[in-house]
ModelCIF file with pLDDT and N, C-alpha, C, O atoms, coordinates in Angstrom:
data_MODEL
#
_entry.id   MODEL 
#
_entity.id                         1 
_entity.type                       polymer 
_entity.pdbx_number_of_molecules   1 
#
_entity_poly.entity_id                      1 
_entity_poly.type                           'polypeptide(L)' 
_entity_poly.nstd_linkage                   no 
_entity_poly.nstd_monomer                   no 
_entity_poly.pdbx_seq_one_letter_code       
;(UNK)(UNK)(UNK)(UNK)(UNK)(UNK)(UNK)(UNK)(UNK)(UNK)(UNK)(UNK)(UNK)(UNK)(UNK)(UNK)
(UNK)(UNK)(UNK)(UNK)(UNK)(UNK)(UNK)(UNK)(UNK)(UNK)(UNK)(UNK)(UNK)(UNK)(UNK)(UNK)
(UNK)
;
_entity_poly.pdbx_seq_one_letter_code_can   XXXXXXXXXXXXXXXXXXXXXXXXXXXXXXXXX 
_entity_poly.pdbx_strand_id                 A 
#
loop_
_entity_poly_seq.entity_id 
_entity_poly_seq.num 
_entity_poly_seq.mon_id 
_entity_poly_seq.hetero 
1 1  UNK n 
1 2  UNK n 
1 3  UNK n 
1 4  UNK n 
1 5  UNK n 
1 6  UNK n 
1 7  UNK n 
1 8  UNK n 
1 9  UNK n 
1 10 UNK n 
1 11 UNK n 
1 12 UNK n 
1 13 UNK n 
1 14 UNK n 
1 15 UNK n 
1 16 UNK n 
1 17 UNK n 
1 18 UNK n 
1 19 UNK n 
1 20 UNK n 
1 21 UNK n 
1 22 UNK n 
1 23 UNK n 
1 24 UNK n 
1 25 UNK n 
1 26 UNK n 
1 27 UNK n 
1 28 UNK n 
1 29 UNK n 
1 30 UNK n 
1 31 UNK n 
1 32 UNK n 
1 33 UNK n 
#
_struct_asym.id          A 
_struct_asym.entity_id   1 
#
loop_
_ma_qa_metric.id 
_ma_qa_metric.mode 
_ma_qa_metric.name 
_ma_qa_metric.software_group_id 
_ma_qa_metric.type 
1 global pLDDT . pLDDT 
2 local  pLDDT . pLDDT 
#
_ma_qa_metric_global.metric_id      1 
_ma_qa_metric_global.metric_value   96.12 
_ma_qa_metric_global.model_id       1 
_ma_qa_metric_global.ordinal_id     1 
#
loop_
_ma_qa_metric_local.label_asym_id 
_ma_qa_metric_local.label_comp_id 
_ma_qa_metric_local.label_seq_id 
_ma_qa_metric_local.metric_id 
_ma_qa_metric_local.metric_value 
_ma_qa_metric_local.model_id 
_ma_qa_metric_local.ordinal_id 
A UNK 1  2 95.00 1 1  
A UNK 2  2 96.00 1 2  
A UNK 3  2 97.00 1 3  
A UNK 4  2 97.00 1 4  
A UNK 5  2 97.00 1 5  
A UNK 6  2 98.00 1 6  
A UNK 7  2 97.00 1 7  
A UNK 8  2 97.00 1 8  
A UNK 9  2 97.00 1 9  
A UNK 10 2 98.00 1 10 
A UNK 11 2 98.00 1 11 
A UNK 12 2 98.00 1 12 
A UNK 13 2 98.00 1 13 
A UNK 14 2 98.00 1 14 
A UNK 15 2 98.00 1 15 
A UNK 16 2 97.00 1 16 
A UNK 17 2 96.00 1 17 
A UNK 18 2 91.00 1 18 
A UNK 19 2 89.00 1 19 
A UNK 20 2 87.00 1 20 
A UNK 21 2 89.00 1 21 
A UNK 22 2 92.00 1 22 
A UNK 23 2 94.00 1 23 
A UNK 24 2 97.00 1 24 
A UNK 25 2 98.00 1 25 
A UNK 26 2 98.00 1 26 
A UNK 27 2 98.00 1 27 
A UNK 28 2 98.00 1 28 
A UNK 29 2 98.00 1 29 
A UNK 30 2 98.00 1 30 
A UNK 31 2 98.00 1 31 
A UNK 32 2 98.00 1 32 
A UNK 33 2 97.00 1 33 
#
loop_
_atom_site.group_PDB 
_atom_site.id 
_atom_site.type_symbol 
_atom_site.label_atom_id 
_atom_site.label_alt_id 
_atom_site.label_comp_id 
_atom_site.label_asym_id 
_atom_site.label_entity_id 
_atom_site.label_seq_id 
_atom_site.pdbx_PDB_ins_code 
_atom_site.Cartn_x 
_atom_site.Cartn_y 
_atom_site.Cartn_z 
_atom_site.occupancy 
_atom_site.B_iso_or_equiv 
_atom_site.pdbx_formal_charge 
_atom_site.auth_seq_id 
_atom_site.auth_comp_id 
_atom_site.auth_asym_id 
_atom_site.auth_atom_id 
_atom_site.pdbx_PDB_model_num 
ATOM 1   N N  . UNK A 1 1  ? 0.833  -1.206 0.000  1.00 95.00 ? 1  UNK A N  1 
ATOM 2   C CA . UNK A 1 1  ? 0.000  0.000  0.000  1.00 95.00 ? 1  UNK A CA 1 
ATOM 3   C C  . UNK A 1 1  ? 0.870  1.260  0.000  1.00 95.00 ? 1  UNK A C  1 
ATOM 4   O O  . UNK A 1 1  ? 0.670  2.303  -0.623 1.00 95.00 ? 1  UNK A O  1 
ATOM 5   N N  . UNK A 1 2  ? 1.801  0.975  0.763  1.00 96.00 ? 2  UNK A N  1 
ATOM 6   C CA . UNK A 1 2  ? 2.742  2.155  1.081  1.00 96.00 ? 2  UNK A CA 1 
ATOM 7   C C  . UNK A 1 2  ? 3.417  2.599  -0.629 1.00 96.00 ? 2  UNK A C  1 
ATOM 8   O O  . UNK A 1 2  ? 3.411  3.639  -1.287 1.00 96.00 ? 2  UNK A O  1 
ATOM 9   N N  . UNK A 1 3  ? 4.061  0.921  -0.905 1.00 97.00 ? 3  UNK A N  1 
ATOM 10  C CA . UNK A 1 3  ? 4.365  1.688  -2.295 1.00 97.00 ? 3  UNK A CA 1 
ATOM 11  C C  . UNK A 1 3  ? 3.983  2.000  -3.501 1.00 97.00 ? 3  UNK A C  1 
ATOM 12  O O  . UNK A 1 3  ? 4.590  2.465  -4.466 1.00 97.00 ? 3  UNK A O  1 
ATOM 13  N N  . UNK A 1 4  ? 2.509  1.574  -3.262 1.00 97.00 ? 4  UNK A N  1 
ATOM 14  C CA . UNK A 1 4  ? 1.548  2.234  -4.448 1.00 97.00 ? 4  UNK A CA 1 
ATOM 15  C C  . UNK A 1 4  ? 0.987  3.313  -4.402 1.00 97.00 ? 4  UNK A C  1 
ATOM 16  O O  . UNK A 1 4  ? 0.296  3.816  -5.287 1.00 97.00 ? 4  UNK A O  1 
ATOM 17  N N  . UNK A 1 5  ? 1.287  3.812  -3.202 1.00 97.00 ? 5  UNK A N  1 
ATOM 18  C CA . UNK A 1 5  ? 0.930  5.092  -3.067 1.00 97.00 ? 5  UNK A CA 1 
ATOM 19  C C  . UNK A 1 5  ? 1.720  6.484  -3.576 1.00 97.00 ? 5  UNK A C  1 
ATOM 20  O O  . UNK A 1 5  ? 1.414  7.626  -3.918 1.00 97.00 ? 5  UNK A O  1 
ATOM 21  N N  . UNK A 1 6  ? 3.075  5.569  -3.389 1.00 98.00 ? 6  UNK A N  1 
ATOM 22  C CA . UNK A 1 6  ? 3.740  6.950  -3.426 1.00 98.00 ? 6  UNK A CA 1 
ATOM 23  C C  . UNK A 1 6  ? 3.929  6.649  -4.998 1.00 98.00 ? 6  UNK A C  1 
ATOM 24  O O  . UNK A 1 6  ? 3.701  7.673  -5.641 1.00 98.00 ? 6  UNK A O  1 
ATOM 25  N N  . UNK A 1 7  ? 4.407  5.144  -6.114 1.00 97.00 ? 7  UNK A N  1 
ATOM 26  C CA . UNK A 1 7  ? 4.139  5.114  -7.342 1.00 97.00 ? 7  UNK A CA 1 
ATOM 27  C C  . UNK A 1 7  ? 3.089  5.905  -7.585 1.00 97.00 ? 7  UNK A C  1 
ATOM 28  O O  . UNK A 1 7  ? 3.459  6.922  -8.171 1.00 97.00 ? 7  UNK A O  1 
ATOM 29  N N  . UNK A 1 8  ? 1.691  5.869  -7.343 1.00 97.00 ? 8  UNK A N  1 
ATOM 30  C CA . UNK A 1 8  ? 0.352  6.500  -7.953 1.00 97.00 ? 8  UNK A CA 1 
ATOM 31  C C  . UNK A 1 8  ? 0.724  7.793  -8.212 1.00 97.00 ? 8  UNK A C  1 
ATOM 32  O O  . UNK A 1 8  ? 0.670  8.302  -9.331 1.00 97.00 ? 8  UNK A O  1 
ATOM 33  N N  . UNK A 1 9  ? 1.286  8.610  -6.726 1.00 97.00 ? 9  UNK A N  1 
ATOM 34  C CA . UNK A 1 9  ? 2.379  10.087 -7.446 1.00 97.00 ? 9  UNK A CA 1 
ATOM 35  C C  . UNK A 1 9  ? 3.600  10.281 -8.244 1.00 97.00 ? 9  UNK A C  1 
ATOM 36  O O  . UNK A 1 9  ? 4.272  11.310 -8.314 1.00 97.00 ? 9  UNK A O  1 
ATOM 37  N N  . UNK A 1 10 ? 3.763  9.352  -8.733 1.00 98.00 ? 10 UNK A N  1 
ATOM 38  C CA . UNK A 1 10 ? 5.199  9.263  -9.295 1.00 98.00 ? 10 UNK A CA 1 
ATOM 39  C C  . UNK A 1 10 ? 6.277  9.914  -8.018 1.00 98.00 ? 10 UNK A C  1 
ATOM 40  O O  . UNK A 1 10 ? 6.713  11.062 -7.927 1.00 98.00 ? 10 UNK A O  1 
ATOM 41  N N  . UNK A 1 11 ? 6.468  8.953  -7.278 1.00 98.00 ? 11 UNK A N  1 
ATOM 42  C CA . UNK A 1 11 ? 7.566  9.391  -6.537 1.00 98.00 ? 11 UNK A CA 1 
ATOM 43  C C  . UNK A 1 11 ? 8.513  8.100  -6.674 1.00 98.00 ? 11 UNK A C  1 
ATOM 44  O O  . UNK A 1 11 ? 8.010  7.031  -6.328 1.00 98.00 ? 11 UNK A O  1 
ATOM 45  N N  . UNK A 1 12 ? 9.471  8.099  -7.015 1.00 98.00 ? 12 UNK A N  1 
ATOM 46  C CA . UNK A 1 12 ? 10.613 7.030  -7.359 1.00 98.00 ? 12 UNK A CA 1 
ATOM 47  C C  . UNK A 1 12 ? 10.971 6.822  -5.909 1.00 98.00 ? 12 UNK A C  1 
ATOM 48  O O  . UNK A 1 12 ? 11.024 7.665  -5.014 1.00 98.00 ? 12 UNK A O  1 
ATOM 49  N N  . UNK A 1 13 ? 11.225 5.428  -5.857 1.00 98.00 ? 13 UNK A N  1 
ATOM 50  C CA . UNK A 1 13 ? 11.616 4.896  -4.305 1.00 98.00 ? 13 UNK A CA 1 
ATOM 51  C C  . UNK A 1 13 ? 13.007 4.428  -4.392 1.00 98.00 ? 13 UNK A C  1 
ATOM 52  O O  . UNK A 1 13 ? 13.207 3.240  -4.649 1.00 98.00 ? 13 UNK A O  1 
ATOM 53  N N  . UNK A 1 14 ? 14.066 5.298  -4.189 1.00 98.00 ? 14 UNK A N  1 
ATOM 54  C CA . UNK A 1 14 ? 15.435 5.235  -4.086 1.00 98.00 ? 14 UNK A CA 1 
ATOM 55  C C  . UNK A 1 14 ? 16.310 3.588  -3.583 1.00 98.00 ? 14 UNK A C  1 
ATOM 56  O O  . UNK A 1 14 ? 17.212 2.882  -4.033 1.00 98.00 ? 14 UNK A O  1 
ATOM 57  N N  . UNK A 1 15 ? 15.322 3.587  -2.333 1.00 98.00 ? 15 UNK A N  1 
ATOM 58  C CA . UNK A 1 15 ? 15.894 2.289  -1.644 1.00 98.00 ? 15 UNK A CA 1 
ATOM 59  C C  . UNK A 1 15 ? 14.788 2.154  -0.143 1.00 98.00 ? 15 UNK A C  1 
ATOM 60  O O  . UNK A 1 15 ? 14.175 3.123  0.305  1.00 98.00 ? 15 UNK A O  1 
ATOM 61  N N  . UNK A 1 16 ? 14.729 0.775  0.442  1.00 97.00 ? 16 UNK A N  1 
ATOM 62  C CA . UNK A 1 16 ? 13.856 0.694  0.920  1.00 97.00 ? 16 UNK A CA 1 
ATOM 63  C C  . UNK A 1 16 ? 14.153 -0.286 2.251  1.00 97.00 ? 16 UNK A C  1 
ATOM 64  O O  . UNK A 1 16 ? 14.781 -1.339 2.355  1.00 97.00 ? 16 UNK A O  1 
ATOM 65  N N  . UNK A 1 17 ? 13.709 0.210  2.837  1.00 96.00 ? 17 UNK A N  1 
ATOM 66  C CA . UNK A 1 17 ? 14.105 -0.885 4.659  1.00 96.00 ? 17 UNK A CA 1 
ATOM 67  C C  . UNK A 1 17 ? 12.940 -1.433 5.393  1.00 96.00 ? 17 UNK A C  1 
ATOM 68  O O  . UNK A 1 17 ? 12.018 -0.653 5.155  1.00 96.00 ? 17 UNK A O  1 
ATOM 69  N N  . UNK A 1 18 ? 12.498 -2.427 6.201  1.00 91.00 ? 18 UNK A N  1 
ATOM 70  C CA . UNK A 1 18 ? 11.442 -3.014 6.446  1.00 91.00 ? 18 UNK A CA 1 
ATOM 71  C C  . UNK A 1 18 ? 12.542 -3.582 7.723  1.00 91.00 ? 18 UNK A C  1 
ATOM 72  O O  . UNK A 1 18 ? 13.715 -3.924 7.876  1.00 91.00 ? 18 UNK A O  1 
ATOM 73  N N  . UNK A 1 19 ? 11.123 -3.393 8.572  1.00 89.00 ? 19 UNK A N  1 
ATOM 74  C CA . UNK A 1 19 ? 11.090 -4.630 9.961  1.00 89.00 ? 19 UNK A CA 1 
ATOM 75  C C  . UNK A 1 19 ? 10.045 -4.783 10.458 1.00 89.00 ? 19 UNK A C  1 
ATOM 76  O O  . UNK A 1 19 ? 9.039  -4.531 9.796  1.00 89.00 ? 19 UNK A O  1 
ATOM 77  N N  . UNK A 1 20 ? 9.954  -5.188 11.622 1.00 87.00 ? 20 UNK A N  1 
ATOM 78  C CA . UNK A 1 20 ? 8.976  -5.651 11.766 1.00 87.00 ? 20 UNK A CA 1 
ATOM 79  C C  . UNK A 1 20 ? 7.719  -5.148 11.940 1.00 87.00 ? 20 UNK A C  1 
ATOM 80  O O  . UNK A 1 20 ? 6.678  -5.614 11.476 1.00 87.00 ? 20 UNK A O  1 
ATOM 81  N N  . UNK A 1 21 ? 7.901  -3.824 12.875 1.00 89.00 ? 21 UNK A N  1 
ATOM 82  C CA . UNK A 1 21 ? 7.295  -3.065 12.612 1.00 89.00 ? 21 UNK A CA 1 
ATOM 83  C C  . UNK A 1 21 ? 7.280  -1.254 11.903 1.00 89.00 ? 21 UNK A C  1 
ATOM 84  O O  . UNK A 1 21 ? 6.725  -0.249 12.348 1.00 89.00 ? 21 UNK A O  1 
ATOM 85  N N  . UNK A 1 22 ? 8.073  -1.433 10.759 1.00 92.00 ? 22 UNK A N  1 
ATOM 86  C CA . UNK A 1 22 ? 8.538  -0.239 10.219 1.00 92.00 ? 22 UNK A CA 1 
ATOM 87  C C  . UNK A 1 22 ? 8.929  -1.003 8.701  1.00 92.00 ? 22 UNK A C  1 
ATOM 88  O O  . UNK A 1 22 ? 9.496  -2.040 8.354  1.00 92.00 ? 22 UNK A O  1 
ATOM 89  N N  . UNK A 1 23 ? 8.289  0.126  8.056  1.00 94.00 ? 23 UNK A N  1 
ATOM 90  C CA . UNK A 1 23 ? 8.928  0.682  6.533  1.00 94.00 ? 23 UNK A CA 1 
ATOM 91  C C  . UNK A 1 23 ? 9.178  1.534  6.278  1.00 94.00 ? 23 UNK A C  1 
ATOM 92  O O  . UNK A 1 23 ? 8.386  2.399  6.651  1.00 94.00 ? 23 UNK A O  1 
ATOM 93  N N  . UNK A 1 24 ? 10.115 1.913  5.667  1.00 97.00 ? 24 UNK A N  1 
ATOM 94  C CA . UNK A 1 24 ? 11.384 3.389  5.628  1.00 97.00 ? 24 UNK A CA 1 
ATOM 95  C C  . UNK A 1 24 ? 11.213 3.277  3.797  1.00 97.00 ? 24 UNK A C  1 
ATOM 96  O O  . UNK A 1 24 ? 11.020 2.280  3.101  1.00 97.00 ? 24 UNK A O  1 
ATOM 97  N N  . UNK A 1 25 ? 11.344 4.465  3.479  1.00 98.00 ? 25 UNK A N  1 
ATOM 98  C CA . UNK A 1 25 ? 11.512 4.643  2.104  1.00 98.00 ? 25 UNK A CA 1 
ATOM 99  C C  . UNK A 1 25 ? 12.430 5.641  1.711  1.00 98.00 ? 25 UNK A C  1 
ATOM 100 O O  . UNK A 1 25 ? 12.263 6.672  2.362  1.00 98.00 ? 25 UNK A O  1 
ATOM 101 N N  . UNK A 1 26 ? 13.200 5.695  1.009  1.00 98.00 ? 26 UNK A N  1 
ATOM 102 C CA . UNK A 1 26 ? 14.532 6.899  0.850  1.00 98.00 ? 26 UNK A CA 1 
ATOM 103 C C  . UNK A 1 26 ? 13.536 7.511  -0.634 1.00 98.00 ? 26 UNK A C  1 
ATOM 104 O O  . UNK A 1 26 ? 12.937 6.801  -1.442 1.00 98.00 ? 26 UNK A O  1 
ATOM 105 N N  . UNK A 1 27 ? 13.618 8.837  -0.620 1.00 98.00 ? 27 UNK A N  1 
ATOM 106 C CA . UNK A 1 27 ? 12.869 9.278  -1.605 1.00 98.00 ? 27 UNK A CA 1 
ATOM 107 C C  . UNK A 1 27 ? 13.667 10.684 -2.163 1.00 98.00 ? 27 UNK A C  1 
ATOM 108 O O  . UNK A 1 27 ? 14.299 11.387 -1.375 1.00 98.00 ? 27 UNK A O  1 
ATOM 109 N N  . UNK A 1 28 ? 13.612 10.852 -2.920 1.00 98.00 ? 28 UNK A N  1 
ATOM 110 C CA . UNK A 1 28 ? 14.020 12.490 -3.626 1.00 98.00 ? 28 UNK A CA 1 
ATOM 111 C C  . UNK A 1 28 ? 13.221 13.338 -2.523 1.00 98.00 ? 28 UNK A C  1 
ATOM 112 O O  . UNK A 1 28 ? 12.010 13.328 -2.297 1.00 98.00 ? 28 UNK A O  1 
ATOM 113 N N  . UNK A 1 29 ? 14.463 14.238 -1.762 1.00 98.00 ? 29 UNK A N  1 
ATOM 114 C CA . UNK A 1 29 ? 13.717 14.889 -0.742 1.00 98.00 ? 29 UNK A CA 1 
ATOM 115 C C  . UNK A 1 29 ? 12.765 16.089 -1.428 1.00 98.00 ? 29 UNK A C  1 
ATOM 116 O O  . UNK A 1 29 ? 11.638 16.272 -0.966 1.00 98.00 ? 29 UNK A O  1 
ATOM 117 N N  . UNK A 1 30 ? 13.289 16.952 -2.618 1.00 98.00 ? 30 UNK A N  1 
ATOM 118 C CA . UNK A 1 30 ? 12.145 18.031 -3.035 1.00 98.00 ? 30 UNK A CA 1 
ATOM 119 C C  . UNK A 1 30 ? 10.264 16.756 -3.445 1.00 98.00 ? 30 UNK A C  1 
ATOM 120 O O  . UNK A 1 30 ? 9.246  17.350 -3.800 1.00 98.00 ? 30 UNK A O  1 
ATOM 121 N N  . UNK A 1 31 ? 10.253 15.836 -3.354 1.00 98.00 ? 31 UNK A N  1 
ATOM 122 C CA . UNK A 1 31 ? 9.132  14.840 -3.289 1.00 98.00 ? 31 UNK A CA 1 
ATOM 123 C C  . UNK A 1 31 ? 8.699  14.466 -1.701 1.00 98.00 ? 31 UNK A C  1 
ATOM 124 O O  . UNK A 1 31 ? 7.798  13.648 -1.514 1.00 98.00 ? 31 UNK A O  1 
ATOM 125 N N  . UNK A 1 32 ? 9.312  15.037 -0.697 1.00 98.00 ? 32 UNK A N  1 
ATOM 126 C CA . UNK A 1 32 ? 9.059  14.819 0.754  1.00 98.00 ? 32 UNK A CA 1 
ATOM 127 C C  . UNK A 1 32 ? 7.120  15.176 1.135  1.00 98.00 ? 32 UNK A C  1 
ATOM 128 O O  . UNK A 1 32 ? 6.162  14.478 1.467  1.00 98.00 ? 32 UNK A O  1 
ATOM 129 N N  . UNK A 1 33 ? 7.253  16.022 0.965  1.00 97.00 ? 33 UNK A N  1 
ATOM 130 C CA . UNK A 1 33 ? 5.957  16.810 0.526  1.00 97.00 ? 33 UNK A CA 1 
ATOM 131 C C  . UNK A 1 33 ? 4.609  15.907 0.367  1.00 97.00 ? 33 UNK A C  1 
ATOM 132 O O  . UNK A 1 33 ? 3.549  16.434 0.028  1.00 97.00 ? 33 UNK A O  1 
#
């Protein structure tokens, strides 16, 4: 969900981290927004 969301805006997902309870997404910061 998380990363269809930010695809649906075209935001490119640099690199990506997961645990157990956390997902981190590295993103083009002027796309922070």
């Amino acid at each position: 969900a998380m990363f269809s969301a930010l695809g649906a805006r075209g935001i490119n997902i640099l690199a990506i981290s997961t645990s157990i309870s956390t997902v981190s997404c590295v993103i083009d910061i002027d796309r922070l927004g």
